[in-house]
PDB file of N, CA and C in Angstrom:
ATOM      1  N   UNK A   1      22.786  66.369 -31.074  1.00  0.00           N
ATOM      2  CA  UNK A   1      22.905  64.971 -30.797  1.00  0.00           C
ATOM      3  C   UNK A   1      21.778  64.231 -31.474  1.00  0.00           C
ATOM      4  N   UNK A   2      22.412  62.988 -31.937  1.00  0.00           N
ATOM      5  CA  UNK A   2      21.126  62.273 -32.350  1.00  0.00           C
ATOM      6  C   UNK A   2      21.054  61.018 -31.768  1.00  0.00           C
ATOM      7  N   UNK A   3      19.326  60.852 -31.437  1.00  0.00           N
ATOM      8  CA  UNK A   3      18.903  59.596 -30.836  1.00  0.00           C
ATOM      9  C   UNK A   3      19.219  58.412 -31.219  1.00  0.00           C
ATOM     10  N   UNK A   4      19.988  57.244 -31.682  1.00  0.00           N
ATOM     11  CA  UNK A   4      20.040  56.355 -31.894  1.00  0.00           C
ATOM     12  C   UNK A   4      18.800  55.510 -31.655  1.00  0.00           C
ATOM     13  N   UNK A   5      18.483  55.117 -32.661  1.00  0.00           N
ATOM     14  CA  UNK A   5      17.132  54.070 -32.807  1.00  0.00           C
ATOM     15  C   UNK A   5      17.470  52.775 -33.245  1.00  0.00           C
ATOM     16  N   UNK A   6      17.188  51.934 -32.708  1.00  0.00           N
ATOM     17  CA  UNK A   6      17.346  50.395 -32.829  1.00  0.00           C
ATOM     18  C   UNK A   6      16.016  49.485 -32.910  1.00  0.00           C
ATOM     19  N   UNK A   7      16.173  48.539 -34.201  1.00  0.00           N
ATOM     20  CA  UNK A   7      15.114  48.102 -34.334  1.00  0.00           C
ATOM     21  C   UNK A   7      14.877  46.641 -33.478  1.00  0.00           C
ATOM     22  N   UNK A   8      15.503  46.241 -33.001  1.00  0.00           N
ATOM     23  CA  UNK A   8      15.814  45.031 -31.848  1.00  0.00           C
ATOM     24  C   UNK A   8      15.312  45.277 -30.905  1.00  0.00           C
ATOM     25  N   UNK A   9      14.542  45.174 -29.524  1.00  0.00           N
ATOM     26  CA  UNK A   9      13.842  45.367 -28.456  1.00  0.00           C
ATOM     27  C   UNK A   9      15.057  44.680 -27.269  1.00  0.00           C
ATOM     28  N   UNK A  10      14.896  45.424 -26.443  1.00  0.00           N
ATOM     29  CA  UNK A  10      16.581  44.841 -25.466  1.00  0.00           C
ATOM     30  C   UNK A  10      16.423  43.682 -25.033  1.00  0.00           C
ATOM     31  N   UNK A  11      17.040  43.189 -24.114  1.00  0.00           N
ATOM     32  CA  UNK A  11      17.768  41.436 -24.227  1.00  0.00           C
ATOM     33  C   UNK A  11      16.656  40.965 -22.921  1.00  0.00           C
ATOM     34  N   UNK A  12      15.754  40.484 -22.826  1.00  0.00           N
ATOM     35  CA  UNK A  12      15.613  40.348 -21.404  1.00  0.00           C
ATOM     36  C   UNK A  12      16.204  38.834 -21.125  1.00  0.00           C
ATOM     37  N   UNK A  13      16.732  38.697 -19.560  1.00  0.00           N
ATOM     38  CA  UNK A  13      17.024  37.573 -18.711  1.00  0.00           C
ATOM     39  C   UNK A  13      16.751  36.504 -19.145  1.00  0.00           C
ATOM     40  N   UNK A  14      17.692  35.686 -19.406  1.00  0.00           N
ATOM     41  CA  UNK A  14      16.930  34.220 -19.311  1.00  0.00           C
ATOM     42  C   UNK A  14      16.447  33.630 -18.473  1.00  0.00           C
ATOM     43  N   UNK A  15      15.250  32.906 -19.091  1.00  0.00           N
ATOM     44  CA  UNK A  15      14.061  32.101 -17.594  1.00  0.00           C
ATOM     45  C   UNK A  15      14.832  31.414 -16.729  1.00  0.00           C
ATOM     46  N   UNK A  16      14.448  31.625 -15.751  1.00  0.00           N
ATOM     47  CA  UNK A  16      15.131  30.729 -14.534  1.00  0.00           C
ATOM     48  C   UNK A  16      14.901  29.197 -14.768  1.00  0.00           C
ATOM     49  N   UNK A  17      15.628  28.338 -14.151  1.00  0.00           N
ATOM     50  CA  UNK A  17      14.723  26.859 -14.553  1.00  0.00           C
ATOM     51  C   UNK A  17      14.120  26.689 -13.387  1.00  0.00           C
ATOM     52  N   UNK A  18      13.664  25.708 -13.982  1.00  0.00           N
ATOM     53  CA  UNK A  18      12.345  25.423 -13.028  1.00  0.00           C
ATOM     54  C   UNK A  18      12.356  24.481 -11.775  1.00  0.00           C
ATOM     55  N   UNK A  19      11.942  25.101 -10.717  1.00  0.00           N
ATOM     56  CA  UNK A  19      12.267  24.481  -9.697  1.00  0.00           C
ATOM     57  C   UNK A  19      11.759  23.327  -9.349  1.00  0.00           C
ATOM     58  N   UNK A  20      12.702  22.474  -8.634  1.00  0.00           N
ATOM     59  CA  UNK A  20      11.950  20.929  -8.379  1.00  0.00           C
ATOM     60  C   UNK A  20      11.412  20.446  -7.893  1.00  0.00           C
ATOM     61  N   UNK A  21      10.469  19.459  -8.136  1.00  0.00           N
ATOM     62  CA  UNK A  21       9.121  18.993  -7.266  1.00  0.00           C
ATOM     63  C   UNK A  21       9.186  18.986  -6.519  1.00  0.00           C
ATOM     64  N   UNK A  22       8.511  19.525  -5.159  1.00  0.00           N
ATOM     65  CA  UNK A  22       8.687  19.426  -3.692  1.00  0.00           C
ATOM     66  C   UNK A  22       7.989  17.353  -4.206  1.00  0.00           C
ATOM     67  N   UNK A  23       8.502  17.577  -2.895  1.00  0.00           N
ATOM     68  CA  UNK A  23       8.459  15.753  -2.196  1.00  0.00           C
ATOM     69  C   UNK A  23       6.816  15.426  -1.892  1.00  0.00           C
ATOM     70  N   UNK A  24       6.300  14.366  -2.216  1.00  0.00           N
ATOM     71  CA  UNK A  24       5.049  14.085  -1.652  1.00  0.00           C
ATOM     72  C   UNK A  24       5.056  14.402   0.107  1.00  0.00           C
ATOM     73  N   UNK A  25       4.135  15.186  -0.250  1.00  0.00           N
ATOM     74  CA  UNK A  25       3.516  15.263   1.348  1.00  0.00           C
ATOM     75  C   UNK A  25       2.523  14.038   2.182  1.00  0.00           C
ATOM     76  N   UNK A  26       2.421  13.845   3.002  1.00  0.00           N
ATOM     77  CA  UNK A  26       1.425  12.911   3.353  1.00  0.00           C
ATOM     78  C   UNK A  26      -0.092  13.239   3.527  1.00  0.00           C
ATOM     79  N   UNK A  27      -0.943  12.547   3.839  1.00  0.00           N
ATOM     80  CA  UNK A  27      -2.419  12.905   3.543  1.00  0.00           C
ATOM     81  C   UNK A  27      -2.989  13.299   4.494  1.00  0.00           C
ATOM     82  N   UNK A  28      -3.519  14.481   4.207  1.00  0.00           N
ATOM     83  CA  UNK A  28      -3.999  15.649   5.574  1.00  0.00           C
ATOM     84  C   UNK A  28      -2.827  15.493   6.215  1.00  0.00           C
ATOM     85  N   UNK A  29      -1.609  16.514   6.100  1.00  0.00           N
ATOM     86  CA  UNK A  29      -0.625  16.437   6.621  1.00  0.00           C
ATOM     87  C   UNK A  29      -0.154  15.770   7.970  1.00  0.00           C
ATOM     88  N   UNK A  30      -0.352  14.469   7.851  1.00  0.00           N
ATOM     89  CA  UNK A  30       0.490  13.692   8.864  1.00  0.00           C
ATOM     90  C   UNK A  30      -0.758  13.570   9.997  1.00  0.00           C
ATOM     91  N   UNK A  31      -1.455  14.359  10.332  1.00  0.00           N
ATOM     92  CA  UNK A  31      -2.322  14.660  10.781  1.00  0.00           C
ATOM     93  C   UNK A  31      -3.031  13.641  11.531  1.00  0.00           C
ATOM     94  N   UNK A  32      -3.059  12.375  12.219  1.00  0.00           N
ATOM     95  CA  UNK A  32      -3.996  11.774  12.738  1.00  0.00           C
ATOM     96  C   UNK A  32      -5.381  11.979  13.091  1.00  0.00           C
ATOM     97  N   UNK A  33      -5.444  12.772  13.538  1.00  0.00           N
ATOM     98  CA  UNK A  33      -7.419  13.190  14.461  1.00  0.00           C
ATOM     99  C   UNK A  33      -7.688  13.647  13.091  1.00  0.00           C
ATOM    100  N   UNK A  34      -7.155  14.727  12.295  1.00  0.00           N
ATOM    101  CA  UNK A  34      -7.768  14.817  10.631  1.00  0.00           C
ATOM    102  C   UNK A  34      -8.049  13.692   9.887  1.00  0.00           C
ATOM    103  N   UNK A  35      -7.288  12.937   9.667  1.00  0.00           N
ATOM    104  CA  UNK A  35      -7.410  11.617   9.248  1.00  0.00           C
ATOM    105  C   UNK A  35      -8.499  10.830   9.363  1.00  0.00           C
ATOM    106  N   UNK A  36      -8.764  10.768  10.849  1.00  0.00           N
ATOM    107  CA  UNK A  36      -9.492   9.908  11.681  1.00  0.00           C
ATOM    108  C   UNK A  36     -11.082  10.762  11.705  1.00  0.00           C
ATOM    109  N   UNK A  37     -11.088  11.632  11.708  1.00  0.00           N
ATOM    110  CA  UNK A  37     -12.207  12.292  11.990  1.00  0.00           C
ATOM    111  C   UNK A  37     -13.044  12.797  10.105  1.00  0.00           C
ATOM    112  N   UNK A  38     -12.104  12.847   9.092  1.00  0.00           N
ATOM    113  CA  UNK A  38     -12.483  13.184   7.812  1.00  0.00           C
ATOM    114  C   UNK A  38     -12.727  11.875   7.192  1.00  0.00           C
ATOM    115  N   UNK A  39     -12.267  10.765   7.145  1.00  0.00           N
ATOM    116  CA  UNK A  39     -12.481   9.069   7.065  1.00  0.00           C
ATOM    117  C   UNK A  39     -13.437   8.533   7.798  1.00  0.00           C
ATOM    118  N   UNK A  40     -13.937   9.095   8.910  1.00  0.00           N
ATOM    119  CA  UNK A  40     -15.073   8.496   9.590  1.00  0.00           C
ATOM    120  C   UNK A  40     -16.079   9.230   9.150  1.00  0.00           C
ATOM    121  N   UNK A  41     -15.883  10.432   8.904  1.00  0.00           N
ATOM    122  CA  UNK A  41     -17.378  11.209   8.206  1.00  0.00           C
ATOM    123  C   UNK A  41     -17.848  10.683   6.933  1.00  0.00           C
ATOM    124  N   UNK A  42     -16.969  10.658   5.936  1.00  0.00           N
ATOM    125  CA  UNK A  42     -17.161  10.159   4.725  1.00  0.00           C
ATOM    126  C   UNK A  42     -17.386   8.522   4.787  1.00  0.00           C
ATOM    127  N   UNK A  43     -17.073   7.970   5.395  1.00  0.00           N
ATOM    128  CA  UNK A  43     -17.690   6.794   5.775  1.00  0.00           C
ATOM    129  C   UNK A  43     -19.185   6.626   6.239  1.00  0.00           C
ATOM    130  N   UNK A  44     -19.622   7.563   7.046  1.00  0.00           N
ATOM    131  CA  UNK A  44     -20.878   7.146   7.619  1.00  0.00           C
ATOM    132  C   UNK A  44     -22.031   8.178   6.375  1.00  0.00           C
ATOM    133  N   UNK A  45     -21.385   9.318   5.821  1.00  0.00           N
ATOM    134  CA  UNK A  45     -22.230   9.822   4.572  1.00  0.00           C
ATOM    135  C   UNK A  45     -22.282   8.857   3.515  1.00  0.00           C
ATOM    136  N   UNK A  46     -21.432   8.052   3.278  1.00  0.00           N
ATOM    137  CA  UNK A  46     -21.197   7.304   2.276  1.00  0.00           C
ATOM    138  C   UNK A  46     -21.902   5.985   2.367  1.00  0.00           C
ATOM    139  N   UNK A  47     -22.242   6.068   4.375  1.00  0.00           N
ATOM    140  CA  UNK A  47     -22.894   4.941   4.218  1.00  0.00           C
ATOM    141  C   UNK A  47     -24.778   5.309   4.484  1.00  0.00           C
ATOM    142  N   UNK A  48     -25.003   6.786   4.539  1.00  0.00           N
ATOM    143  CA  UNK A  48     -26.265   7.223   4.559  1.00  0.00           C
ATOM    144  C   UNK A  48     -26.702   7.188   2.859  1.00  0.00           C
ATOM    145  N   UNK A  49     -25.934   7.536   2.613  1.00  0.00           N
ATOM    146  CA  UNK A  49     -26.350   7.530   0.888  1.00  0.00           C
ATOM    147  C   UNK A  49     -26.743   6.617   0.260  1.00  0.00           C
ATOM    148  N   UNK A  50     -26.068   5.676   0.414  1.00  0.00           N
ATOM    149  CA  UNK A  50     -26.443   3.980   0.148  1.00  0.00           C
ATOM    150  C   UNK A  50     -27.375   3.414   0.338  1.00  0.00           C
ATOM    151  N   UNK A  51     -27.339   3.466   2.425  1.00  0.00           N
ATOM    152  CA  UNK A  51     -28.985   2.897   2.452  1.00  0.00           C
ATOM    153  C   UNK A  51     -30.212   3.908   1.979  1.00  0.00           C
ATOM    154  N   UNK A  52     -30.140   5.064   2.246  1.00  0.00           N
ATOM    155  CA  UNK A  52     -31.092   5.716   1.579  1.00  0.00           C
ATOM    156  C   UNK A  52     -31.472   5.482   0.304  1.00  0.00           C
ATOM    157  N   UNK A  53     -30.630   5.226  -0.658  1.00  0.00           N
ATOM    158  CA  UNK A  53     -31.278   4.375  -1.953  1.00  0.00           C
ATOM    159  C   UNK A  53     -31.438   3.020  -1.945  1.00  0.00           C
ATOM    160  N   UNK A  54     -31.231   2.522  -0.952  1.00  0.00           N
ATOM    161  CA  UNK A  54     -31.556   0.945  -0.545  1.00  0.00           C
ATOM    162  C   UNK A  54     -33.191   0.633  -0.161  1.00  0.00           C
ATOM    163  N   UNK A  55     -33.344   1.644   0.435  1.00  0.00           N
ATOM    164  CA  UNK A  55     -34.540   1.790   0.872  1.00  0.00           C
ATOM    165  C   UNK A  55     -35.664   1.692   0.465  1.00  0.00           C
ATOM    166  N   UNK A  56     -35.677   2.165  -0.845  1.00  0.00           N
ATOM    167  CA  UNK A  56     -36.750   1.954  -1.462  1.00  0.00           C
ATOM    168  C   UNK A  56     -36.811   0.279  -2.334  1.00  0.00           C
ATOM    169  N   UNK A  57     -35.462  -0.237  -1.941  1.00  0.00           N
ATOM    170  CA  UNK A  57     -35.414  -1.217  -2.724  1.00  0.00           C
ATOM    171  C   UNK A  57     -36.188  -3.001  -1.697  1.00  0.00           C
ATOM    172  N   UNK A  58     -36.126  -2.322  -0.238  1.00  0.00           N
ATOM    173  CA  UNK A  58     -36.301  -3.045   0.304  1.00  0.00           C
ATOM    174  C   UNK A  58     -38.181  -3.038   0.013  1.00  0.00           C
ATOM    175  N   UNK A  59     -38.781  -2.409  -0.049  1.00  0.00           N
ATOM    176  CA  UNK A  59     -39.961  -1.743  -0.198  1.00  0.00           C
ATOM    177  C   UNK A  59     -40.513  -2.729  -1.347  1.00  0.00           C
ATOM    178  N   UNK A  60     -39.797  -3.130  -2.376  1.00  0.00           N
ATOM    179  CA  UNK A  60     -40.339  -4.033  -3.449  1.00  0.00           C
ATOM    180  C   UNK A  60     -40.474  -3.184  -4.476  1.00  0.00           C
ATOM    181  N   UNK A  61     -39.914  -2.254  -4.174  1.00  0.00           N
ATOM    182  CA  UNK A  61     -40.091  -1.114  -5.863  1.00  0.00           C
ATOM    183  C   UNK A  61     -38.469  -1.409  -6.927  1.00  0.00           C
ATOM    184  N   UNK A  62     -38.720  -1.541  -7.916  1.00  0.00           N
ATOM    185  CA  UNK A  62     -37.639  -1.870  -8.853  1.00  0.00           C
ATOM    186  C   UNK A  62     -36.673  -1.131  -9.195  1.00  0.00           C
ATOM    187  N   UNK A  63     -35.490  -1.921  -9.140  1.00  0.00           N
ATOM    188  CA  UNK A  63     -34.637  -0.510  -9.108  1.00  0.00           C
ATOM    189  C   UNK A  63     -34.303   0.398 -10.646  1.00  0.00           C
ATOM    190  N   UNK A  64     -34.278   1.644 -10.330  1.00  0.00           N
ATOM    191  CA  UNK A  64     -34.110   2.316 -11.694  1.00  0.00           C
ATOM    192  C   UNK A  64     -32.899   2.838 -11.773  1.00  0.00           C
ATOM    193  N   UNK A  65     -32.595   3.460 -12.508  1.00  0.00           N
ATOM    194  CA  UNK A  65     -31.023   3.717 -13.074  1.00  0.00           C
ATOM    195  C   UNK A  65     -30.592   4.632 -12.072  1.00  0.00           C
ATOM    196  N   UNK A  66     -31.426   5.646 -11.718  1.00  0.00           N
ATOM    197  CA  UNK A  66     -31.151   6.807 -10.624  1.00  0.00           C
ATOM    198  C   UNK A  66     -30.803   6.064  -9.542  1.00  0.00           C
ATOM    199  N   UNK A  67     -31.542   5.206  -8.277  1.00  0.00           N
ATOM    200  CA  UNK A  67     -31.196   4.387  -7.726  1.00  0.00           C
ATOM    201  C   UNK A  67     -29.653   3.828  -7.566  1.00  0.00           C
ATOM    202  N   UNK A  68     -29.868   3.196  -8.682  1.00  0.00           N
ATOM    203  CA  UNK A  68     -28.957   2.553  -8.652  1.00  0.00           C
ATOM    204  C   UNK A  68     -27.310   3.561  -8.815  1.00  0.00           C
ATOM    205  N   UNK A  69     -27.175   4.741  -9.371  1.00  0.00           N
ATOM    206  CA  UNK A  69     -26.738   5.681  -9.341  1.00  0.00           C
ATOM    207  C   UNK A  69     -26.241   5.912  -7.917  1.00  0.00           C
ATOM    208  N   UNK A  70     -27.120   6.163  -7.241  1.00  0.00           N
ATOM    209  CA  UNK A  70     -26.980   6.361  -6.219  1.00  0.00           C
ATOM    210  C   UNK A  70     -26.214   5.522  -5.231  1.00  0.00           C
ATOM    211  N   UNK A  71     -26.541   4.591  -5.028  1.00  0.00           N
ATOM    212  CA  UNK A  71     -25.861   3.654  -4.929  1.00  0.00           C
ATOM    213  C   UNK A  71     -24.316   3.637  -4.536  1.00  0.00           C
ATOM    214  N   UNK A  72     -23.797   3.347  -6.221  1.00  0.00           N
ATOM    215  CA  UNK A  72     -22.607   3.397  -6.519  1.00  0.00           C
ATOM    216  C   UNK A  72     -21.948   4.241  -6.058  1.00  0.00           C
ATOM    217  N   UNK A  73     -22.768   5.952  -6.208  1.00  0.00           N
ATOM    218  CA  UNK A  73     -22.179   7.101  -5.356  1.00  0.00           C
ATOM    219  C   UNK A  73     -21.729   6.820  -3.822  1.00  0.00           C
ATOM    220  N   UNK A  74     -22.802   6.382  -3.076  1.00  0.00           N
ATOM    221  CA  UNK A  74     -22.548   6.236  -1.605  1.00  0.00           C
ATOM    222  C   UNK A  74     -21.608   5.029  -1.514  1.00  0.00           C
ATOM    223  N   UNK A  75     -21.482   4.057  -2.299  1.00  0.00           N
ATOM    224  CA  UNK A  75     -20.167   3.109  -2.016  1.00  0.00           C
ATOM    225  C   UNK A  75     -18.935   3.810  -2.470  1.00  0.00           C
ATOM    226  N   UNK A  76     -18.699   4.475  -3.005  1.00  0.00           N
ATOM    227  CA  UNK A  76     -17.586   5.041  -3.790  1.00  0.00           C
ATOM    228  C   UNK A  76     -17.333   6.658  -2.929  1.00  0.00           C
ATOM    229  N   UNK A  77     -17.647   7.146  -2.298  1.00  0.00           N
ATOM    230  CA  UNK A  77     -17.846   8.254  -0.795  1.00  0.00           C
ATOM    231  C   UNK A  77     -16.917   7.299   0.384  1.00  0.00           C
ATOM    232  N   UNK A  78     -17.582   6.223   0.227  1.00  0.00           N
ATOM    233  CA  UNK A  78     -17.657   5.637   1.420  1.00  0.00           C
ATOM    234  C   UNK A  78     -16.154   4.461   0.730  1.00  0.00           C
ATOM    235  N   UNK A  79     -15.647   4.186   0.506  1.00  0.00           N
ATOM    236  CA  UNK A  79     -14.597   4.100   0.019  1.00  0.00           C
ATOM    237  C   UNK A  79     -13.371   5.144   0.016  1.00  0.00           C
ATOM    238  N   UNK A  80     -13.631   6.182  -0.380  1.00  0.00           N
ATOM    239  CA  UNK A  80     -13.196   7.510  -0.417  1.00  0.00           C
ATOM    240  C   UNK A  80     -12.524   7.594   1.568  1.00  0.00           C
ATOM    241  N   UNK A  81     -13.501   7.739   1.848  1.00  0.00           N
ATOM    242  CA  UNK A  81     -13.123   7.561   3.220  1.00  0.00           C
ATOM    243  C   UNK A  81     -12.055   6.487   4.097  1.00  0.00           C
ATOM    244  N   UNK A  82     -12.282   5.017   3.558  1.00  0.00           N
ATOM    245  CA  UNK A  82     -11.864   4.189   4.091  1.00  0.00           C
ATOM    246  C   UNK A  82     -10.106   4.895   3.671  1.00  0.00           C
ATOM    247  N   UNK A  83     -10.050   4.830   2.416  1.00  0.00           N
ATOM    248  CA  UNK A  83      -8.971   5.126   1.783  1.00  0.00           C
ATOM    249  C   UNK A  83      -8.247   6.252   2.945  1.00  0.00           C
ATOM    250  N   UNK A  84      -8.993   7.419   3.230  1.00  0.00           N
ATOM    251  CA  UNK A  84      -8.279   8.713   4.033  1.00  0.00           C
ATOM    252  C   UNK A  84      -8.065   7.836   5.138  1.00  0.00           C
ATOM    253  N   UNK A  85      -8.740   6.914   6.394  1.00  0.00           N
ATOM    254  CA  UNK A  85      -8.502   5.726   6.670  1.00  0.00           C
ATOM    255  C   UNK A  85      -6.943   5.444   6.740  1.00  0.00           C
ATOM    256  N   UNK A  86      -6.849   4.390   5.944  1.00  0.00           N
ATOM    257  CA  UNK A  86      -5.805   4.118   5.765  1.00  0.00           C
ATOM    258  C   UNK A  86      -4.446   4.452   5.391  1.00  0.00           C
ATOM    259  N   UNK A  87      -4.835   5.435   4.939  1.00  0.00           N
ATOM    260  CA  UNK A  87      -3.644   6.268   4.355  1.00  0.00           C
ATOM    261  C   UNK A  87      -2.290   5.685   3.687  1.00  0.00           C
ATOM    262  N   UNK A  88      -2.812   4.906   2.110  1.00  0.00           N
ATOM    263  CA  UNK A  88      -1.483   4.192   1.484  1.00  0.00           C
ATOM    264  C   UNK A  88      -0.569   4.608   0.807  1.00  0.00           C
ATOM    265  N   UNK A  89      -1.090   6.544   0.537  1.00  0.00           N
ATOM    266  CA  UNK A  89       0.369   6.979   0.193  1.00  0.00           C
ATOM    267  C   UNK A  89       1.575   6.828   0.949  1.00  0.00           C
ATOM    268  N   UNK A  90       3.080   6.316   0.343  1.00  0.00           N
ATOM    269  CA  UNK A  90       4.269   6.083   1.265  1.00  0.00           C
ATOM    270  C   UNK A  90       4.382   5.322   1.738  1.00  0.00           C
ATOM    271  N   UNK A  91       3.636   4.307   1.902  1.00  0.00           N
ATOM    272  CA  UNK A  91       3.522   3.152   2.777  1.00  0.00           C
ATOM    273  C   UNK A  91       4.484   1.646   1.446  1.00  0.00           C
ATOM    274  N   UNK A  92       4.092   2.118   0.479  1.00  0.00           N
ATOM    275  CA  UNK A  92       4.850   1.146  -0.511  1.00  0.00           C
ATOM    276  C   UNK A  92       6.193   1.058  -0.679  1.00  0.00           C
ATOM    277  N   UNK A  93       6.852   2.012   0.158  1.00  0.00           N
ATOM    278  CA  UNK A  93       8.371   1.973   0.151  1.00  0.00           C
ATOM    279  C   UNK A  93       8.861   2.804   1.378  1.00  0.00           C
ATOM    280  N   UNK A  94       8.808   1.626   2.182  1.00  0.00           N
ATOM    281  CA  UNK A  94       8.849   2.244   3.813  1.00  0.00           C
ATOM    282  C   UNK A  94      10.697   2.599   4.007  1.00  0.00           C
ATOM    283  N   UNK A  95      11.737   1.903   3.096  1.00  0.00           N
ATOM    284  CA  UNK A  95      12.610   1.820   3.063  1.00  0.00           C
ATOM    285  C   UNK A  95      13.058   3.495   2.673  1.00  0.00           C
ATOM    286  N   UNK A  96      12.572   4.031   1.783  1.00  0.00           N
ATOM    287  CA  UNK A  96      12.724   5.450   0.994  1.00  0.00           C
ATOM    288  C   UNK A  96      13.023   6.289   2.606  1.00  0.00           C
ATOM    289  N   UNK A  97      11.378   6.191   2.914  1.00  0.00           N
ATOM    290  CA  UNK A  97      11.341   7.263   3.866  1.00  0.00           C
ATOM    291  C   UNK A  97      12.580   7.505   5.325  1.00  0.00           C
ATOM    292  N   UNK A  98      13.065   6.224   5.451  1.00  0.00           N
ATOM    293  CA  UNK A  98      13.717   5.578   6.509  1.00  0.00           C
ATOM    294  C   UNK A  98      15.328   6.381   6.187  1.00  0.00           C
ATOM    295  N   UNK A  99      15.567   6.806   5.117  1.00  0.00           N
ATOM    296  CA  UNK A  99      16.803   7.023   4.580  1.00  0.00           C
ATOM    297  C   UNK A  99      17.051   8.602   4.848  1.00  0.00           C
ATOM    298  N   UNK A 100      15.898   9.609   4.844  1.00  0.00           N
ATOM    299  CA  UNK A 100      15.631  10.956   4.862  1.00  0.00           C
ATOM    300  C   UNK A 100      16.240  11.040   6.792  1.00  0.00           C
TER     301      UNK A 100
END
């Protein structure tokens, strides 16, 4: 008997397609006390950060770029928070959700 040799490599499967986007979830899943409790932290770090570089400003020392760095960081934390807060994913098309 002889081996038959083939220079072709065998057929594999075609790729599956690709499955479809799961649906936006909501933020910290639906979660209230998560919400409420991860938005209030980042709020009050966001608002330690701030005055802590405020601080020296009250002092009469000039502000320098670091400072001011800083700053921006602890408003932008502290924003961060308000945002988990509020929670405006989904909220722009209250009609969508109403239909599910």
């Amino acid at each position: 008997m002889v081996a038959s040799t083939s220079s072709s490599p065998p057929a594999s499967p075609a790729p599956a397609p690709p499955a479809a986007a799961p649906g936006k979830s909501p933020l910290m899943g639906g979660c209230l006390s998560c919400r409420l409790l991860s938005g209030a932290g980042l709020l009050g770090a966001g608002g330690y950060v701030y005055w802590t570089a405020r601080r020296p400003l009250k002092l009469g020392y000039a502000p320098s770029p670091g400072i001011i760095f800083q700053m921006v960081v602890g408003i932008s934390i502290a924003c961060w928070g308000l945002v988990i807060l509020v929670d405006p994913v989904g909220k722009a098309y209250p009609i969508e959700s109403k239909k599910q």
